[in-house]
C-alpha atoms as a PDB file:
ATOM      1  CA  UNK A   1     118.849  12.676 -33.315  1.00  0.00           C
ATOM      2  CA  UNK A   2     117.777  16.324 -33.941  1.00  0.00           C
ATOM      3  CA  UNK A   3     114.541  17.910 -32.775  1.00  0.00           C
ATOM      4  CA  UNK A   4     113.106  17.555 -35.939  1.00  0.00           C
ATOM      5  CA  UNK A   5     113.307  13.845 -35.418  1.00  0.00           C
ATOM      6  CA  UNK A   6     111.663  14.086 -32.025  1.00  0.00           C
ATOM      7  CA  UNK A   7     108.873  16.116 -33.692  1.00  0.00           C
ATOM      8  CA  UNK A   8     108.390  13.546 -35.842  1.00  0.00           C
ATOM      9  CA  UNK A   9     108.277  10.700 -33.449  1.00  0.00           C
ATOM     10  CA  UNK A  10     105.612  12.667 -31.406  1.00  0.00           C
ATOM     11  CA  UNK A  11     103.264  13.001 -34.533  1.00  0.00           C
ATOM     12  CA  UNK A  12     103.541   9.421 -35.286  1.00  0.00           C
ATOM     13  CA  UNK A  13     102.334   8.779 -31.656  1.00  0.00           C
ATOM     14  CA  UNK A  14      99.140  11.044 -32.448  1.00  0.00           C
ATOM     15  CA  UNK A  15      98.379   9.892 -35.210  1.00  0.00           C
ATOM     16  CA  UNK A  16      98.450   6.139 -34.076  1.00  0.00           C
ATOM     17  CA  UNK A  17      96.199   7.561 -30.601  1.00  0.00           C
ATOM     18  CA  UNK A  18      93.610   8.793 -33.508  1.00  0.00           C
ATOM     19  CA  UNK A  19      93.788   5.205 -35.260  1.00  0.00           C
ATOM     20  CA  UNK A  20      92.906   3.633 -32.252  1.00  0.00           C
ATOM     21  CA  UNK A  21      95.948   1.884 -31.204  1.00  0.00           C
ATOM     22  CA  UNK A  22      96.356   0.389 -27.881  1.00  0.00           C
ATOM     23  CA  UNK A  23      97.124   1.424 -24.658  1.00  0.00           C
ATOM     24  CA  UNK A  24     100.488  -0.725 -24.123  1.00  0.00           C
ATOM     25  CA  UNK A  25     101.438   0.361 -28.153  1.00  0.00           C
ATOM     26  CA  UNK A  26     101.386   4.083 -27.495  1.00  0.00           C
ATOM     27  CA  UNK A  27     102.981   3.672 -24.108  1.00  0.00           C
ATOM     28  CA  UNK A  28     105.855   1.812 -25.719  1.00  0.00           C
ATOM     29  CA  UNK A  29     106.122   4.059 -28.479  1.00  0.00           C
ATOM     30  CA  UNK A  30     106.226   7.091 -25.487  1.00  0.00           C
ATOM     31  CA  UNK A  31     108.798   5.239 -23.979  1.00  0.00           C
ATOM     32  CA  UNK A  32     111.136   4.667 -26.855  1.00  0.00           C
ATOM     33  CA  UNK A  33     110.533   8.758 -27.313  1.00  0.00           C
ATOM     34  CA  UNK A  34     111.504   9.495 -24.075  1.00  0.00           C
ATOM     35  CA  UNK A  35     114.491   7.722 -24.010  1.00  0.00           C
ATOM     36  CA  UNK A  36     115.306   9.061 -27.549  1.00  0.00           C
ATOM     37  CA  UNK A  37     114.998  12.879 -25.472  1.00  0.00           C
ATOM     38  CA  UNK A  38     117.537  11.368 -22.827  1.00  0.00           C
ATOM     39  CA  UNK A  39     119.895  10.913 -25.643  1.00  0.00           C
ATOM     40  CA  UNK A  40     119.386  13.857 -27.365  1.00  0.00           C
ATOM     41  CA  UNK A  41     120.109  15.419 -23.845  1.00  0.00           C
ATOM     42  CA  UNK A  42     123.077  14.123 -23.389  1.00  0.00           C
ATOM     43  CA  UNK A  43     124.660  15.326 -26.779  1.00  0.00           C
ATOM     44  CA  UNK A  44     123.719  18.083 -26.054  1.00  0.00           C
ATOM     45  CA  UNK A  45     125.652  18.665 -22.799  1.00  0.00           C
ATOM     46  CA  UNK A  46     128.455  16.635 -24.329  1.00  0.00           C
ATOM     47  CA  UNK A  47     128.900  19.513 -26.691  1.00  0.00           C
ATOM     48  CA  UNK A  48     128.452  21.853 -24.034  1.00  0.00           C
ATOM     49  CA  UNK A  49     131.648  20.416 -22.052  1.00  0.00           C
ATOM     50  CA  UNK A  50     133.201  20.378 -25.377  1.00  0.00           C
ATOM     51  CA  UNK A  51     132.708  24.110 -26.474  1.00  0.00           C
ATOM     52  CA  UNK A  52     133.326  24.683 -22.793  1.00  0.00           C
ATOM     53  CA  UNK A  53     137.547  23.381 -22.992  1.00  0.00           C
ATOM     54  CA  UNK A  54     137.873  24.518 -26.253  1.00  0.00           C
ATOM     55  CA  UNK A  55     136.791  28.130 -25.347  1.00  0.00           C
ATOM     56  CA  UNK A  56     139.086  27.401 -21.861  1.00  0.00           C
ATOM     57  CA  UNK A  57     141.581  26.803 -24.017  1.00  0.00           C
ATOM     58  CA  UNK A  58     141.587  29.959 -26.193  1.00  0.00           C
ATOM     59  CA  UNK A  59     141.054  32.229 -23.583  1.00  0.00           C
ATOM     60  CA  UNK A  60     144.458  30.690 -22.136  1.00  0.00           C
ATOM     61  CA  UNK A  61     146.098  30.680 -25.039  1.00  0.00           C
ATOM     62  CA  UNK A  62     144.446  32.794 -28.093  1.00  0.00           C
ATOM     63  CA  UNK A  63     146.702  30.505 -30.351  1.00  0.00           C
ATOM     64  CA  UNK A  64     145.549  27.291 -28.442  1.00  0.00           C
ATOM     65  CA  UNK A  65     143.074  26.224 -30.877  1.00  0.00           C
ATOM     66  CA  UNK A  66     146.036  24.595 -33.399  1.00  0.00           C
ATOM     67  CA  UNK A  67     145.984  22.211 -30.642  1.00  0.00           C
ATOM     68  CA  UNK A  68     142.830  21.236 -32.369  1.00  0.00           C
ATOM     69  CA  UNK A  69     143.849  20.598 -35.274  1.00  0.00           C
ATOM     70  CA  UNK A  70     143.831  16.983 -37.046  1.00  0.00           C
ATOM     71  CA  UNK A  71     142.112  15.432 -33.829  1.00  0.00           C
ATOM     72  CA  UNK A  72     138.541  14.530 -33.495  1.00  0.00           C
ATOM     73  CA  UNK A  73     137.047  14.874 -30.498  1.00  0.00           C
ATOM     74  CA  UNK A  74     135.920  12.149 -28.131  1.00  0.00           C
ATOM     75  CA  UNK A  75     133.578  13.452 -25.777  1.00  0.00           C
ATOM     76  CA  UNK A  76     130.902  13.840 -29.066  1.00  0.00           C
ATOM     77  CA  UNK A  77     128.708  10.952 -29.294  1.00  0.00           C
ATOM     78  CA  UNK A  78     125.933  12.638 -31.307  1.00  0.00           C
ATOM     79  CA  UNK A  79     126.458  11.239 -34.850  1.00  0.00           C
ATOM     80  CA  UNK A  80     123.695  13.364 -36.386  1.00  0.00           C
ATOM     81  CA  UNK A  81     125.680  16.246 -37.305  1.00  0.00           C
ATOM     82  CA  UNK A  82     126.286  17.245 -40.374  1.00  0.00           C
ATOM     83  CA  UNK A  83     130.153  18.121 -39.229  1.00  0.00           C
ATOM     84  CA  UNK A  84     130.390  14.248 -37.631  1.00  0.00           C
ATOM     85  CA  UNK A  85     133.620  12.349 -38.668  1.00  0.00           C
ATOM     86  CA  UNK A  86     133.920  14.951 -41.891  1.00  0.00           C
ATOM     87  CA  UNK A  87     137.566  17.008 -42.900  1.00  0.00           C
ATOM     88  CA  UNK A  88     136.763  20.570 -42.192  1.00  0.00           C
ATOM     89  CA  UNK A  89     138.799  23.220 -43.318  1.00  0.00           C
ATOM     90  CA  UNK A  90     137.872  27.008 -43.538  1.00  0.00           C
ATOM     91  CA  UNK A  91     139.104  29.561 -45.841  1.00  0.00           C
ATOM     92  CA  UNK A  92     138.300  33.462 -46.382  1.00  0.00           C
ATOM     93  CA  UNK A  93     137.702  35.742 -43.681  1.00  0.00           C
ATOM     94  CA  UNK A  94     134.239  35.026 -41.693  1.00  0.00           C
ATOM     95  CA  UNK A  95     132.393  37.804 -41.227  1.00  0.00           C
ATOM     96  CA  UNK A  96     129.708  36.896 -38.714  1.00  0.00           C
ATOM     97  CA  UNK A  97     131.574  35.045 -35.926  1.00  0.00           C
ATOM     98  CA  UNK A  98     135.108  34.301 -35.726  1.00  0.00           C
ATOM     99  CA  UNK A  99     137.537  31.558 -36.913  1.00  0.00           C
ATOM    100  CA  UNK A 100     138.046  30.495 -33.557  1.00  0.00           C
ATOM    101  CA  UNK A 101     134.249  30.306 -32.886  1.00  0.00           C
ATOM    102  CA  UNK A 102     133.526  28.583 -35.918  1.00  0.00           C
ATOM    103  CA  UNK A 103     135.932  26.156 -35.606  1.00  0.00           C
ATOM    104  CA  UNK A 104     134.642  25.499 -31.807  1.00  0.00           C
ATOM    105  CA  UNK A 105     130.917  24.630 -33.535  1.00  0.00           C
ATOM    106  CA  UNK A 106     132.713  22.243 -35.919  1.00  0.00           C
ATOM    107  CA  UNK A 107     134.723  19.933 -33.212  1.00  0.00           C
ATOM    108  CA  UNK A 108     132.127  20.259 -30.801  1.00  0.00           C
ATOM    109  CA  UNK A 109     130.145  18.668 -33.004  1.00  0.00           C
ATOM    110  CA  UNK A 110     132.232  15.832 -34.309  1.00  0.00           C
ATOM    111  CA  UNK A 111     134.193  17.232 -37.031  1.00  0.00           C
ATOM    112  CA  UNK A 112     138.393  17.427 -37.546  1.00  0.00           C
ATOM    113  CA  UNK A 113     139.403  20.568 -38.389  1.00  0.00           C
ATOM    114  CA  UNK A 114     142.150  20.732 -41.062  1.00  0.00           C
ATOM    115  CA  UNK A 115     145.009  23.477 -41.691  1.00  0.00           C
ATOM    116  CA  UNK A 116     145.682  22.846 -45.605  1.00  0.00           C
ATOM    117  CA  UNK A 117     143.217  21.951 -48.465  1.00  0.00           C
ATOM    118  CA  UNK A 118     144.040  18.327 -49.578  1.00  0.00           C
ATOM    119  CA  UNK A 119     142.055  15.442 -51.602  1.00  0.00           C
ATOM    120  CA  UNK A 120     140.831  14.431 -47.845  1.00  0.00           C
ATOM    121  CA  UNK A 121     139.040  17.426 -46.865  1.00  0.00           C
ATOM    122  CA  UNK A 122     135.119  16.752 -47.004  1.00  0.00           C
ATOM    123  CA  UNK A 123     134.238  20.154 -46.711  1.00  0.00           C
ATOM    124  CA  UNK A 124     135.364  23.742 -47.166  1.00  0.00           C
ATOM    125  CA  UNK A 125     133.409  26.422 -45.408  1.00  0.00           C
ATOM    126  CA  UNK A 126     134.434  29.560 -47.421  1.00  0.00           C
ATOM    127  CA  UNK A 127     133.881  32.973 -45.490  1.00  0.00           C
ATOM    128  CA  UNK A 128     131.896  35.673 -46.604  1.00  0.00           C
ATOM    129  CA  UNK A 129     134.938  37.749 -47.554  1.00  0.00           C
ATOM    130  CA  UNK A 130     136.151  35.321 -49.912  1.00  0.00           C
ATOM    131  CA  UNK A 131     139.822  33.863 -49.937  1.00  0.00           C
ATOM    132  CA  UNK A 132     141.724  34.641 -52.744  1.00  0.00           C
ATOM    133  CA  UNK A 133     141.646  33.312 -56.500  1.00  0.00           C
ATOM    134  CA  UNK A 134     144.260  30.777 -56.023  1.00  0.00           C
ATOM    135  CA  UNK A 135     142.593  28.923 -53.176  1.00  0.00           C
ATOM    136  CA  UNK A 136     138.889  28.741 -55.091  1.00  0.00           C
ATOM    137  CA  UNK A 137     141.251  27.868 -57.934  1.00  0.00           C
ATOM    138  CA  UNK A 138     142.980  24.804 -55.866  1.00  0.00           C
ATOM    139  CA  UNK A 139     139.670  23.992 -54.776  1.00  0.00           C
ATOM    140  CA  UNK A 140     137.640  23.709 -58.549  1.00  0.00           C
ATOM    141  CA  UNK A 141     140.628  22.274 -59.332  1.00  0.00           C
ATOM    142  CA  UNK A 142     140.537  19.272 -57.027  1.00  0.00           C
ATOM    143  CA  UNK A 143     136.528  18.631 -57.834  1.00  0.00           C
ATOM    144  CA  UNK A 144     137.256  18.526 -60.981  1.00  0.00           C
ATOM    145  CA  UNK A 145     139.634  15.692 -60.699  1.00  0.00           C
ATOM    146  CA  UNK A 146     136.409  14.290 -58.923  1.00  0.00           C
ATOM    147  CA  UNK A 147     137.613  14.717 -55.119  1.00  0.00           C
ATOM    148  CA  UNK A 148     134.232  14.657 -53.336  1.00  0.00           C
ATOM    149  CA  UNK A 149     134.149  17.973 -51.467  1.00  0.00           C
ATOM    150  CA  UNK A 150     131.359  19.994 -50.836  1.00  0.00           C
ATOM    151  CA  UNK A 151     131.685  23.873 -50.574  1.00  0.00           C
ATOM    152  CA  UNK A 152     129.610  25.214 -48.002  1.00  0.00           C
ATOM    153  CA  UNK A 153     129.481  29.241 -47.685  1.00  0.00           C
ATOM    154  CA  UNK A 154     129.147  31.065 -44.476  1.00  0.00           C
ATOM    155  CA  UNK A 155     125.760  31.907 -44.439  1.00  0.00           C
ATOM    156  CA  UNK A 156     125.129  27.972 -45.263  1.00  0.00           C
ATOM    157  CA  UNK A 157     127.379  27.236 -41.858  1.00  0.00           C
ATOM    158  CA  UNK A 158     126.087  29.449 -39.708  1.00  0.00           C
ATOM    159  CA  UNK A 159     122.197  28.346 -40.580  1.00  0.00           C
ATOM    160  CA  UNK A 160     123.234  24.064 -39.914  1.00  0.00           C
ATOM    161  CA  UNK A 161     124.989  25.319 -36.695  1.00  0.00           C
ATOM    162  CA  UNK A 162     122.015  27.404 -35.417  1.00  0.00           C
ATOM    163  CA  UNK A 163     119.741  24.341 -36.275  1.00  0.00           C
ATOM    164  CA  UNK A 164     121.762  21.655 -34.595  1.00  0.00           C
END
């Protein structure tokens, strides 16, 4: 559940206080909001502990995030994400944060970070300084053949982290 959602939930409540609704309905509807803030919470901080070991881990080991790699993590309950449950893999250089960061936001949030573009990656987050010709080439190529992957640019990634 994202803020947004929340938001949402809250200005149903109003409105349904300015209908006239009664006192038990809005209460319940409060309730079920509340608890729906609990939850969003706790992803929260589950993400938190997550970013937390996987930064632990590079600053151990600056190579330590291949360890990553192919695994989803299990401490991330929050389905919401655009990231949940999807093939990640990232090619070009980022320019506003680094690989290791980026890939951080991605498994904290659900997603399984891949190593090499196949017909099972979901999405490839291409860096501002492009990758070379042969990779966007690999990459047409497969959509073409009508593997479902979507081609999200940094810019793109860095907004849907920021708003998660």
């Amino acid at each position: 559940m994202t803020l947004q959602d929340l938001n949402e939930k809250l200005f149903l409540i109003a409105e349904k206080h300015e209908s006239g609704s009664t006192i038990m309905s809005l209460y319940e509807d409060f309730e079920d909001l509340l608890l729906s803030v609990k939850q969003h919470k706790i992803a929260k901080a589950q993400r938190e502990q997550a970013r937390r070991e996987f930064l632990k881990t590079l600053y151990e080991d600056p190579s330590g995030y291949k360890k990553y790699f192919n695994k989803k993590n299990p401490l991330t309950t929050d389905t919401s994400s655009v990231f949940y449950d999807k093939s990640i893999l990232f090619t070009g250089e980022l320019n506003g944060l680094s690989r290791e960061h980026a890939m951080g936001i991605v498994y904290t949030r659900g997603g399984i970070i891949k190593s090499t573009l196949s017909p099972k990656i979901d999405i490839v987050i291409i860096g501002s300084i492009a990758p070379g010709p042969a990779k966007l080439k690999q990459i047409e190529e497969l959509i073409e053949k009508g593997v479902n992957i979507y081609k999200m640019y940094e810019e793109e990634f860095i907004n849907i982290s920021e708003s998660e």
